[in-house]
Protein backbone atom coordinates (compact mmCIF):
# COMPACT_ATOMS: atom_id res chain seq x y z
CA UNK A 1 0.00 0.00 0.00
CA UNK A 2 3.22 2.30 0.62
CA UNK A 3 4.72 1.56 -2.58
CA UNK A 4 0.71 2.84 -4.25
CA UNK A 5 0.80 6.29 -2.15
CA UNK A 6 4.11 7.16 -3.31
CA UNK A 7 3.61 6.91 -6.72
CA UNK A 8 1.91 9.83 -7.23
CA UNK A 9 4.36 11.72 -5.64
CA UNK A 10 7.52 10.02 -7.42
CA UNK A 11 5.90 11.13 -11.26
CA UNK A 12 5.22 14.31 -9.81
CA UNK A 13 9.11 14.60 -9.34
CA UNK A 14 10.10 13.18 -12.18
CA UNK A 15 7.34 15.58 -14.14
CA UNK A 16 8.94 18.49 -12.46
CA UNK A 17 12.85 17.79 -13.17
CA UNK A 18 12.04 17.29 -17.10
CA UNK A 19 10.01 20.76 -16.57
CA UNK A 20 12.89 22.44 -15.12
CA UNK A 21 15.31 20.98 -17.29
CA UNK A 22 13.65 22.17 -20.36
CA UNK A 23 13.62 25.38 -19.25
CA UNK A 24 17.05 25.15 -18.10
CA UNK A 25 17.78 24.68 -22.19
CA UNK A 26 15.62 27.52 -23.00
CA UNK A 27 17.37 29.87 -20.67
CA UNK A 28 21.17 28.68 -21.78
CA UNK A 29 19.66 29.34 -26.00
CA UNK A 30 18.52 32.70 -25.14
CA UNK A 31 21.65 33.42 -23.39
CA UNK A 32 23.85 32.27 -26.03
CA UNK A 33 22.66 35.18 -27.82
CA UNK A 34 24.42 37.86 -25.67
CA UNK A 35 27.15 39.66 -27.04
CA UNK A 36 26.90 39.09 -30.45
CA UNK A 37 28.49 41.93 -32.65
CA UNK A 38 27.67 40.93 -35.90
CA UNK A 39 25.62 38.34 -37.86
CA UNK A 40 24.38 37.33 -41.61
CA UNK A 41 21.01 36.43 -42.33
CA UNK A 42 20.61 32.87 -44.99
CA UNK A 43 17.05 31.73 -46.06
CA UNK A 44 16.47 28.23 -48.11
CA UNK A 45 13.22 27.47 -49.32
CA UNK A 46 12.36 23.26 -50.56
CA UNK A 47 9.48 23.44 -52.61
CA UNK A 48 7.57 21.29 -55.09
CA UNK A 49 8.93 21.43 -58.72
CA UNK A 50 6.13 22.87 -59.88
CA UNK A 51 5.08 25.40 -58.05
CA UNK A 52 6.27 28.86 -59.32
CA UNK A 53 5.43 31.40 -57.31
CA UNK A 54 7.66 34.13 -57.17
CA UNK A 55 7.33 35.71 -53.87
CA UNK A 56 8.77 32.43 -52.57
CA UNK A 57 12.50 33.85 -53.75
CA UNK A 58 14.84 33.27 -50.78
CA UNK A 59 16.64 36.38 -51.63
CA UNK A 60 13.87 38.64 -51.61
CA UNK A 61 12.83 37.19 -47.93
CA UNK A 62 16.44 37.27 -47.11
CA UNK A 63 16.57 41.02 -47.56
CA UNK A 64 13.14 41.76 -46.04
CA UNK A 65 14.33 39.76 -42.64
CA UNK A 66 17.24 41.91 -42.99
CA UNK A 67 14.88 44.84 -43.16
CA UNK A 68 13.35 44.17 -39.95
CA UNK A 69 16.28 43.56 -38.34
CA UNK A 70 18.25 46.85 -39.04
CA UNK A 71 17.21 48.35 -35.52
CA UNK A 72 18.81 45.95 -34.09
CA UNK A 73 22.25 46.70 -32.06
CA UNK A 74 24.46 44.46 -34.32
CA UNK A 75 26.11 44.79 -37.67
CA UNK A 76 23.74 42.54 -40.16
CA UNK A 77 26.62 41.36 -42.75
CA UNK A 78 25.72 40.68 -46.25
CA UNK A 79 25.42 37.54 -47.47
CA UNK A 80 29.07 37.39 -49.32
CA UNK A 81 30.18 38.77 -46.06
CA UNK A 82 28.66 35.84 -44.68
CA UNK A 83 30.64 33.50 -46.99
CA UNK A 84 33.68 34.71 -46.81
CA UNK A 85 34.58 33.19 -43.15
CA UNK A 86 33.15 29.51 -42.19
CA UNK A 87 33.22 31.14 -38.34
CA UNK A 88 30.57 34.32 -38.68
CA UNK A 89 27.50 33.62 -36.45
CA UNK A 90 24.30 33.71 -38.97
CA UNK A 91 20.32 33.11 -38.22
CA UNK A 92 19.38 30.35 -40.55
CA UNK A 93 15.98 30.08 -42.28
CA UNK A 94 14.54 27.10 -44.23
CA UNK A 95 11.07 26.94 -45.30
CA UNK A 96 9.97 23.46 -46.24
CA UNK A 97 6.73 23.35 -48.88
CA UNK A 98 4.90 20.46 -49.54
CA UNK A 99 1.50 20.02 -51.84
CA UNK A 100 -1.11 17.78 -50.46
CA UNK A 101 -3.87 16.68 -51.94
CA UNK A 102 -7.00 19.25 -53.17
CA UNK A 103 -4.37 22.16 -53.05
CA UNK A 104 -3.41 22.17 -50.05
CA UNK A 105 0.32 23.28 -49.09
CA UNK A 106 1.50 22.21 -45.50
CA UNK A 107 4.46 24.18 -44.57
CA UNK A 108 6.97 23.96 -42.26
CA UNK A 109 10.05 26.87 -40.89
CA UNK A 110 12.84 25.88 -38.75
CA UNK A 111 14.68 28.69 -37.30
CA UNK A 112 18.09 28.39 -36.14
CA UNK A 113 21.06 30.86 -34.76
CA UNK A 114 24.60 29.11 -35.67
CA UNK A 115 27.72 30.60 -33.65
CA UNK A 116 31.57 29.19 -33.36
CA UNK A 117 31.87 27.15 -30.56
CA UNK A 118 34.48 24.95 -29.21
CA UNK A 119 34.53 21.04 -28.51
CA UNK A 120 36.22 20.91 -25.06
CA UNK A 121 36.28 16.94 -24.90
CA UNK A 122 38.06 17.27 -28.60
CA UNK A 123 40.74 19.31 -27.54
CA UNK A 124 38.78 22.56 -28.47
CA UNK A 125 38.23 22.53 -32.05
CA UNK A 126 36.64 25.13 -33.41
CA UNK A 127 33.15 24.56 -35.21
CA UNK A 128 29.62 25.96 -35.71
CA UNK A 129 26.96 25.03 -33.76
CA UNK A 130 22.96 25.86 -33.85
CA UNK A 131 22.41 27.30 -30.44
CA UNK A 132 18.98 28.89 -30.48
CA UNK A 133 16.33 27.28 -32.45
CA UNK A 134 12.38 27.93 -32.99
CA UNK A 135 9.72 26.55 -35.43
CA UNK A 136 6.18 26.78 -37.14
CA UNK A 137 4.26 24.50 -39.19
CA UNK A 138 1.57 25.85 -41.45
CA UNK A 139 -1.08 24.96 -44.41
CA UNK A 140 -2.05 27.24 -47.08
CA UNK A 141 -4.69 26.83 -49.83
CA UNK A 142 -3.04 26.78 -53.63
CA UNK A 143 -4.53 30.55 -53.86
CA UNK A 144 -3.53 31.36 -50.70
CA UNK A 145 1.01 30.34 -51.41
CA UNK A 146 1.86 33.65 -51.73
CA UNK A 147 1.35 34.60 -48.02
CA UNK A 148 4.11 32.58 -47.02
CA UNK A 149 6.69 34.65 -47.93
CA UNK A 150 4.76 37.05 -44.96
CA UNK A 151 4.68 34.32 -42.27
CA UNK A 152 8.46 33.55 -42.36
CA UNK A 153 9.35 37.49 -42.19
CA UNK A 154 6.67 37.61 -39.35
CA UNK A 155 8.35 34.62 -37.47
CA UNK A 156 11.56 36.11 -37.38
CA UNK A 157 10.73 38.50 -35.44
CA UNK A 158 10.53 36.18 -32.62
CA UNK A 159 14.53 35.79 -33.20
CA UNK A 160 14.15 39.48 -33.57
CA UNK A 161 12.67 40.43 -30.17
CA UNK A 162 14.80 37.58 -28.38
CA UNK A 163 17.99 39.39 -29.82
CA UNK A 164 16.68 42.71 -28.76
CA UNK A 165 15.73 42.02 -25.61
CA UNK A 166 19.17 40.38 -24.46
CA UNK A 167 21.46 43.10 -25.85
């Protein structure tokens, strides 16, 4: 009967340290963002073959995320800025499209900040690592494609805000 009345309280534990430690991973992502100087801004869009619509340009969202991110207190490098060293911190954007059935276009955007960091246990070699990450899924009608373009510059701004707030 002991072993019955404890249970409740032994999940409750357990419920709480996986609580706290995902929050304990939120907190060390959002910290990861202080002190930046400067970062570049890349956007990659997978889409169906066929479906041509040209507000889906990963340039043209590129430079509207840059846009709204020009109040921010940090030096927004240009994409061949961004090329020219493997170790520049960047905010990565991909946009996945699919096409369903009836015209129906799911959507998916995976948000992700990518710093140097280095591997202590490998004798601190340098590399890049994703250390703040966010993501929204989505479904648009077939006359309806062109708004996504909208949605990804609009969920930036979550990165946006995060970035502002901290520095």
């Amino acid at each position: 009967m002991k072993i019955r009345s404890s249970l409740p309280l032994l999940l409750s534990l357990i419920l709480m340290s996986s609580a706290l430690h995902a929050q304990n991973e939120v907190e060390t992502e959002r910290h990861s963002l202080i002190g930046i100087k400067k970062f570049g801004i890349s956007v990659e869009i997978e889409k169906p073959i066929g479906l041509k619509e040209v507000t889906l340009n990963p340039a043209q969202i590129q430079r509207k995320i840059h846009e709204s991110f020009e109040s921010l207190p940090v030096t927004l490098l240009s994409f061949n800025e961004l090329k020219q060293s493997f170790y520049n911190p960047f905010f990565y954007v991909h946009v996945n499209i699919m096409q369903a059935e009836d015209g129906i276009y799911p959507f998916s955007i995976e948000m992700r900040f990518y710093q140097p960091i280095k591997l202590s246990l490998k004798n601190d070699v340098e590399s890049m690592a994703s250390t703040w990450h966010s993501g929204y899924v989505g479904m648009v009608s077939f006359d309806r494609v062109n708004e996504i373009a909208g949605v990804v510059v609009d969920a930036a701004k979550e990165f946006k805000d995060e970035f502002e707030r901290l520095n």
